[in-house]
Protein backbone atom coordinates (compact mmCIF):
# COMPACT_ATOMS: atom_id res chain seq x y z
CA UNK A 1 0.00 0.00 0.00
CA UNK A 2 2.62 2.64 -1.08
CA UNK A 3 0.27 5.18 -1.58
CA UNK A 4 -1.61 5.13 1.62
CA UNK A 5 1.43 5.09 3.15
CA UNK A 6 2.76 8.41 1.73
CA UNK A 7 -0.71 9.83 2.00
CA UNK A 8 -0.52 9.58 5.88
CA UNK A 9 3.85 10.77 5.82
CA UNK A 10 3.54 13.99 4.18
CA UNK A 11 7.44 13.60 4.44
CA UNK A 12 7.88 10.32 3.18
CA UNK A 13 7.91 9.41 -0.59
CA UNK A 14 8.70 6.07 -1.51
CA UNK A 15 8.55 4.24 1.73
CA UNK A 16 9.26 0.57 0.17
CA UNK A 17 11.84 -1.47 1.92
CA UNK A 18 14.05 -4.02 -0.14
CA UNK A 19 16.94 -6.19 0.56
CA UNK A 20 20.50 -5.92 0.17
CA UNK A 21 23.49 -8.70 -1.36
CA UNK A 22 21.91 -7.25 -4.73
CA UNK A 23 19.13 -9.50 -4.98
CA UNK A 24 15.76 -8.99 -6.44
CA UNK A 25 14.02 -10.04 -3.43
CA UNK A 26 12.47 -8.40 -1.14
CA UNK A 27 11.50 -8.93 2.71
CA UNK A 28 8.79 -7.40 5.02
CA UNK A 29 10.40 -4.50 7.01
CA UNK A 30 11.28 -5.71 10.94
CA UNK A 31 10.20 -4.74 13.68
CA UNK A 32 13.21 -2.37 15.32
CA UNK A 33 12.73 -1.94 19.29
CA UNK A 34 15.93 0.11 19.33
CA UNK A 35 13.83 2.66 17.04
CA UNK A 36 10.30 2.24 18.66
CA UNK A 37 9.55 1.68 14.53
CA UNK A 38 7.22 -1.18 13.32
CA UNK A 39 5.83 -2.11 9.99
CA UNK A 40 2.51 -1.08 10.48
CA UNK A 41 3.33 2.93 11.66
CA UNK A 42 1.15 5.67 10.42
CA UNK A 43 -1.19 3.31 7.91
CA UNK A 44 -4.52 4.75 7.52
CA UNK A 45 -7.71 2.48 7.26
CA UNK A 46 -7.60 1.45 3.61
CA UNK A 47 -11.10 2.84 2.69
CA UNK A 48 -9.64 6.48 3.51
CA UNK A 49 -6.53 5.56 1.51
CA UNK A 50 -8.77 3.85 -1.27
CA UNK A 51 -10.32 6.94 -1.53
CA UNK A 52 -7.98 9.55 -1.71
CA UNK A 53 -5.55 7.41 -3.89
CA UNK A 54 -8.66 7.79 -6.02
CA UNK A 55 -8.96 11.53 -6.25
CA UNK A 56 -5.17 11.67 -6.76
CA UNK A 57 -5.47 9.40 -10.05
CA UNK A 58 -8.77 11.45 -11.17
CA UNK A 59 -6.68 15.14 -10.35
CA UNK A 60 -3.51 12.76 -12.71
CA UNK A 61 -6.10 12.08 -15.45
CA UNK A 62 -8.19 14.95 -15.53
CA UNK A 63 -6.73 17.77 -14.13
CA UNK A 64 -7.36 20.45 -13.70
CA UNK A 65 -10.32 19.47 -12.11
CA UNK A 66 -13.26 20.91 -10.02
CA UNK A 67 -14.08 19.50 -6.64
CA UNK A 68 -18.06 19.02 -8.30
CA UNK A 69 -16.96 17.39 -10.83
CA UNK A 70 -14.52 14.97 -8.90
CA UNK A 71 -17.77 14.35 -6.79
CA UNK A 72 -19.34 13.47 -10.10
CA UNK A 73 -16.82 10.98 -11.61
CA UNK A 74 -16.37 9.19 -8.55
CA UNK A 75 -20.00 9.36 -7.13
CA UNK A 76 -18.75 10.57 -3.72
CA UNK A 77 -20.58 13.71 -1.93
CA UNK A 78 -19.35 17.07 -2.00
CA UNK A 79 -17.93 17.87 1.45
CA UNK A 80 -16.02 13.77 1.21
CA UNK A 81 -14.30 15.23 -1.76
CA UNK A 82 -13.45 18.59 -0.22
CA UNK A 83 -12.58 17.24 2.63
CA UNK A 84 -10.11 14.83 0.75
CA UNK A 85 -8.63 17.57 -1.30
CA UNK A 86 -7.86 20.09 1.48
CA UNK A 87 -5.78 16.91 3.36
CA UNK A 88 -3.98 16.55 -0.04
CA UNK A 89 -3.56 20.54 -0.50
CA UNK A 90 -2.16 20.60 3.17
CA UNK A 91 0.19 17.64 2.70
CA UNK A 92 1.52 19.08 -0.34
CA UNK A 93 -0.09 16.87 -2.79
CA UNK A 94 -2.40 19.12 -4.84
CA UNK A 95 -2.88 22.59 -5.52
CA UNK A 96 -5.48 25.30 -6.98
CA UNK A 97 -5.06 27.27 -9.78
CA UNK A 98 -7.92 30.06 -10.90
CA UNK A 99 -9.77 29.04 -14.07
CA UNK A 100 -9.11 30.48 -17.55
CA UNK A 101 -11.14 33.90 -17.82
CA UNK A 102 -14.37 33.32 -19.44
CA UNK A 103 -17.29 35.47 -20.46
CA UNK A 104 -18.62 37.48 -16.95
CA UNK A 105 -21.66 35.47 -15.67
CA UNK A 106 -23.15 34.71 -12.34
CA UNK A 107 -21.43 33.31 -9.91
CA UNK A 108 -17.95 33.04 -8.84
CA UNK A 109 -15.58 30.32 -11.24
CA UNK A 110 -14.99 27.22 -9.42
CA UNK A 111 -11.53 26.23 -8.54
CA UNK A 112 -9.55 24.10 -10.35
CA UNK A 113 -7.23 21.48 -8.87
CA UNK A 114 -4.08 20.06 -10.26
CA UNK A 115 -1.40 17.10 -8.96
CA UNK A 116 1.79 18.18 -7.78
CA UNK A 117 5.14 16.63 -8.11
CA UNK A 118 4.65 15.48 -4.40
CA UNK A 119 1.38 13.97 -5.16
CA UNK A 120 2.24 12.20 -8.46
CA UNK A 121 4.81 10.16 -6.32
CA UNK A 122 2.46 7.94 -5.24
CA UNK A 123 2.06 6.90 -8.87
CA UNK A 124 5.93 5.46 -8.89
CA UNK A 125 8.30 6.73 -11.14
CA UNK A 126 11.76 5.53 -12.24
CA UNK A 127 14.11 7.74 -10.54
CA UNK A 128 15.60 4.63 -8.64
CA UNK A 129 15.48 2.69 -11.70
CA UNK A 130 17.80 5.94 -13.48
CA UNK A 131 20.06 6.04 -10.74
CA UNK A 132 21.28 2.22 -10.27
CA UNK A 133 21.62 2.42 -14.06
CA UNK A 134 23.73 4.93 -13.70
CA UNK A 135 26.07 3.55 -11.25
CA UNK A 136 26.55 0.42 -12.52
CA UNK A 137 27.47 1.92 -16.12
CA UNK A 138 29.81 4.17 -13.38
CA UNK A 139 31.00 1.23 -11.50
CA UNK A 140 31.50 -0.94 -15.30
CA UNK A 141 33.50 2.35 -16.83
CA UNK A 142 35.54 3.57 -13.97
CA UNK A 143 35.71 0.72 -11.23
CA UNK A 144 34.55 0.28 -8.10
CA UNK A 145 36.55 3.27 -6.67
CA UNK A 146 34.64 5.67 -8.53
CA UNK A 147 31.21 4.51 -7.00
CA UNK A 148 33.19 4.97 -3.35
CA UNK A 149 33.60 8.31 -4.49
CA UNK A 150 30.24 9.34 -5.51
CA UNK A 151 29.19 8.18 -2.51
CA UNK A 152 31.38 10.03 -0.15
CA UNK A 153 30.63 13.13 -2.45
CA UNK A 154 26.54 13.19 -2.10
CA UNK A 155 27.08 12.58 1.66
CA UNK A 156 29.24 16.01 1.57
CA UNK A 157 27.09 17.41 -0.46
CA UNK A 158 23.71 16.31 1.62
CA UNK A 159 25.31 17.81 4.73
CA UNK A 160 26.53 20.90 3.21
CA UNK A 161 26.73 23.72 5.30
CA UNK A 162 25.38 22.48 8.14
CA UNK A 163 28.26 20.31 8.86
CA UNK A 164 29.19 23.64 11.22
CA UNK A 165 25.64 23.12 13.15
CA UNK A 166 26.59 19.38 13.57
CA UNK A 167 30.13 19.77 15.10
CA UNK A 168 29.62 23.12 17.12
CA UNK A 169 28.88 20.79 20.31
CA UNK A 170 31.74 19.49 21.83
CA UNK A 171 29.88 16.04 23.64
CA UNK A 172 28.95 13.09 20.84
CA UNK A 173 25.14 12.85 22.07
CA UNK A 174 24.28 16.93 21.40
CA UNK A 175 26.35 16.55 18.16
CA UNK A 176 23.79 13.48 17.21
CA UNK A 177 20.88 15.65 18.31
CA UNK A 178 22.04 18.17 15.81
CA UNK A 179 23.03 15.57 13.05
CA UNK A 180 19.68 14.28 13.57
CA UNK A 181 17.84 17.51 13.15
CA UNK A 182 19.94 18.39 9.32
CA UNK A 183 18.70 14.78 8.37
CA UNK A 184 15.13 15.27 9.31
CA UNK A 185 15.62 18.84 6.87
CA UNK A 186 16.51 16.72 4.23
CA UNK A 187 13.77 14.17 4.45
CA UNK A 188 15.02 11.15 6.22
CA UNK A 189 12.53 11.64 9.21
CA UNK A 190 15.87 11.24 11.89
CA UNK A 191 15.43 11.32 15.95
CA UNK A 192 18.33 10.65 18.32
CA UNK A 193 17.65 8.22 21.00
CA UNK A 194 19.39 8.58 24.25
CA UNK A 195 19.86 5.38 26.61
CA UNK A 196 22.23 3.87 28.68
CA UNK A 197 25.74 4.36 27.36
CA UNK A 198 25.08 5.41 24.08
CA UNK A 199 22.66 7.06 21.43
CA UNK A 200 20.27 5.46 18.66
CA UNK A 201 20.57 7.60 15.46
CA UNK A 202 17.27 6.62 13.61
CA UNK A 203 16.39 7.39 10.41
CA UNK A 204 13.09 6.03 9.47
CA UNK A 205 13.12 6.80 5.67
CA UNK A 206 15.67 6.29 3.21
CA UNK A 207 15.31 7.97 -0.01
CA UNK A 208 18.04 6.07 -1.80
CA UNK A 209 16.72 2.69 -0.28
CA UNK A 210 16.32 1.14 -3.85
CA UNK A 211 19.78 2.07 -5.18
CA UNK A 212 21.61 1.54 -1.71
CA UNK A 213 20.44 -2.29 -2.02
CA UNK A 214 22.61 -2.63 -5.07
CA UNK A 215 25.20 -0.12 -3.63
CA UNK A 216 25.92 -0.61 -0.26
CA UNK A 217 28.21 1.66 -0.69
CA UNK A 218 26.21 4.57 0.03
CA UNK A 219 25.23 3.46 3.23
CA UNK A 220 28.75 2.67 4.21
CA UNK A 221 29.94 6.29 3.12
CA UNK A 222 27.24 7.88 5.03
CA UNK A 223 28.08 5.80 8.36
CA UNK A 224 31.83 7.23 8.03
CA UNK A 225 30.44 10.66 7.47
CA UNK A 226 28.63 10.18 10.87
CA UNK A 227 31.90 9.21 12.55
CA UNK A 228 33.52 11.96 11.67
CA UNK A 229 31.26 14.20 12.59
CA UNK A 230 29.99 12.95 15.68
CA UNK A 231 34.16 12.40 16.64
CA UNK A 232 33.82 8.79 17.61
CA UNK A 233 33.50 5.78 15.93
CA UNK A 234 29.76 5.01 15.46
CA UNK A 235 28.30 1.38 14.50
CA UNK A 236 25.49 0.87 12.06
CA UNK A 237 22.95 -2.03 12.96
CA UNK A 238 20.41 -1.78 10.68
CA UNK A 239 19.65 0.02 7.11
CA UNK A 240 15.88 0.32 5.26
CA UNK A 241 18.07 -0.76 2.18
CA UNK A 242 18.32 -4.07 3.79
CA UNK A 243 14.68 -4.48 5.00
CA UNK A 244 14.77 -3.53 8.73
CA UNK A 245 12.12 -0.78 9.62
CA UNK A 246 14.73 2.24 10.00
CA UNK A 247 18.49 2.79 9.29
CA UNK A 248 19.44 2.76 13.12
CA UNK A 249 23.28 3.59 13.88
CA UNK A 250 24.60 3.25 16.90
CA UNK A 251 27.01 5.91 18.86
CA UNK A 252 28.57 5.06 21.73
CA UNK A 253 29.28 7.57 24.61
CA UNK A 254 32.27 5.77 25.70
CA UNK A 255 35.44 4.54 23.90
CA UNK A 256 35.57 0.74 24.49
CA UNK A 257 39.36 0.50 22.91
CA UNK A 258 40.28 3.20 25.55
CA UNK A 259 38.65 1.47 28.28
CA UNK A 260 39.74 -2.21 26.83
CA UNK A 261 43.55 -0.65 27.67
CA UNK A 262 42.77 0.62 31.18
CA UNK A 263 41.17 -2.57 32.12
CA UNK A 264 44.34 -4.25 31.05
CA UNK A 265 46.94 -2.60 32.95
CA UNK A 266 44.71 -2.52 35.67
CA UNK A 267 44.85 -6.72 35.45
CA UNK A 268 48.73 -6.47 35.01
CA UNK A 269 51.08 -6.33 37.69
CA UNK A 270 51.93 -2.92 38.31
CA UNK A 271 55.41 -1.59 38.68
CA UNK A 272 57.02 -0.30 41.69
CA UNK A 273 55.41 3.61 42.57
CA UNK A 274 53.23 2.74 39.25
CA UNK A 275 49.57 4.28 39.34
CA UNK A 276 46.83 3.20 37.12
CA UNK A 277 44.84 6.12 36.36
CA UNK A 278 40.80 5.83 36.25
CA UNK A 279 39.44 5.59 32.56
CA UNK A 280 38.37 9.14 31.32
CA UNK A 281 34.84 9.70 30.59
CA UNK A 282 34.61 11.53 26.79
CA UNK A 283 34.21 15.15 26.86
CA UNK A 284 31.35 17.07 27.27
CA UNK A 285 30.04 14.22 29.28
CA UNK A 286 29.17 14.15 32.98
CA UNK A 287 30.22 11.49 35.14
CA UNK A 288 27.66 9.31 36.36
């Protein structure tokens, strides 16, 4: 139910979740506690989405279009189809445009209503389709490096200037706040987590989720691009591109390498007038 699913996520286009290995098959999303994200999240009751996916394909095939005579084609009453309309006008789905100027009469000229790019999403398209192409005739012509490249170019480019917003905290967890706020600008619908020892970067839409389950190396430059902006080494346990419910990337708040050492020499025999100092907790964050 694509369409009823973008219907109710203004924010979300294609919402379809595939698996990775570059197969063909696909598998129902996960559940993902870590996330608080199951499959069925935000899914109207399908005779709302039956009908508005309805009025989208009539505003597709006819429009410009009157609300009366939307009413008409699909035998629905007035306020149903106004009602429908406004929902799509306010989720950025249709629009009005004023009538062409006709002879003065009585009355005031119905409004017209049209699709918009947003809205004719729902219909698919073969943007995904266009890109893979693309980078396998990239990976075939210049090698595997030059996909890597790409890659690590659209995630500098996604960031852009708010790279500065992301690092101006010095502590990992406000620096995923941030990181998560510039994703949720561009789309990916991203909330930080906090809990325990660590913080849940989810990102419950993926709109390179098609062409990430060929390339795998998108999601693998993006996850370095976290790391470096976060300044620790971040872990990524689950991707849309590989069917789980949300891309969820683990950071933790603590350096286990650094602490791995200190336990060690604490376990070894210490030299004469040797100390063994107490591991250091990162900085910017409070000792508990």
């Amino acid at each position: 139910m694509r369409g009823v699913a973008f219907a109710a996520r203004p924010d979300i286009g294609n919402t379809d979740v595939v698996k990775t290995d570059r197969t063909p098959d696909a598998t129902p999303a996960s559940h993902d506690p870590a996330c608080g994200h199951g499959p069925d999240v935000g899914v109207p009751s399908s005779g709302e989405g039956r009908t508005r996916a309805a009025v989208a394909r009539l505003l597709m095939e006819q429009g410009p279009v009157t609300a009366v005579s939307v009413a008409s084609e699909l035998e629905l009453s007035g306020p149903a189809v106004r009602r429908h309309l406004d929902a799509m006008i306010a989720d950025g789905e249709a629009d009005t445009r004023n009538p062409p100027a006709r002879p003065r009469g009585r009355g005031r000229p119905a409004k017209e209503y049209v699709l918009t790019d947003a809205g004719r999403v729902r219909f698919g398209h073969g943007y995904d389709d266009l890109a893979t192409s693309a980078l396998r005739f990239l990976a075939e012509q210049a090698g595997p490096g030059a996909v890597d490249a790409f890659a690590r170019k659209r995630v500098s480019e996604l960031l852009g200037a708010d790279r500065a917003e992301i690092t101006a905290p010095d502590a990992p967890q406000e620096r995923a706040d941030a990181l998560a706020r510039v994703l949720s600008a561009r789309g990916y619908a991203a909330q930080a987590r906090h809990g325990g020892r660590g913080v849940q970067l989810c990102q419950h839409h993926c709109p390179v989720a098609h062409v990430a389950a060929e390339f795998p190396e998108l999601c693998e430059a993006e996850t370095k691009a976290f790391a470096e902006l976060l300044g620790t080494h971040v872990q990524r346990l689950a991707t849309i591109a590989r069917g789980d419910a949300a891309c969820t990337t683990h950071v933790p708040l603590e350096d286990p390498e650094l602490l791995a050492r200190v336990r060690d020499r604490e376990h070894a025999p210490a030299a004469a007038g040797e100390t063994v100092p107490p591991p250091r907790s990162p900085k910017g964050r409070q000792s508990e």
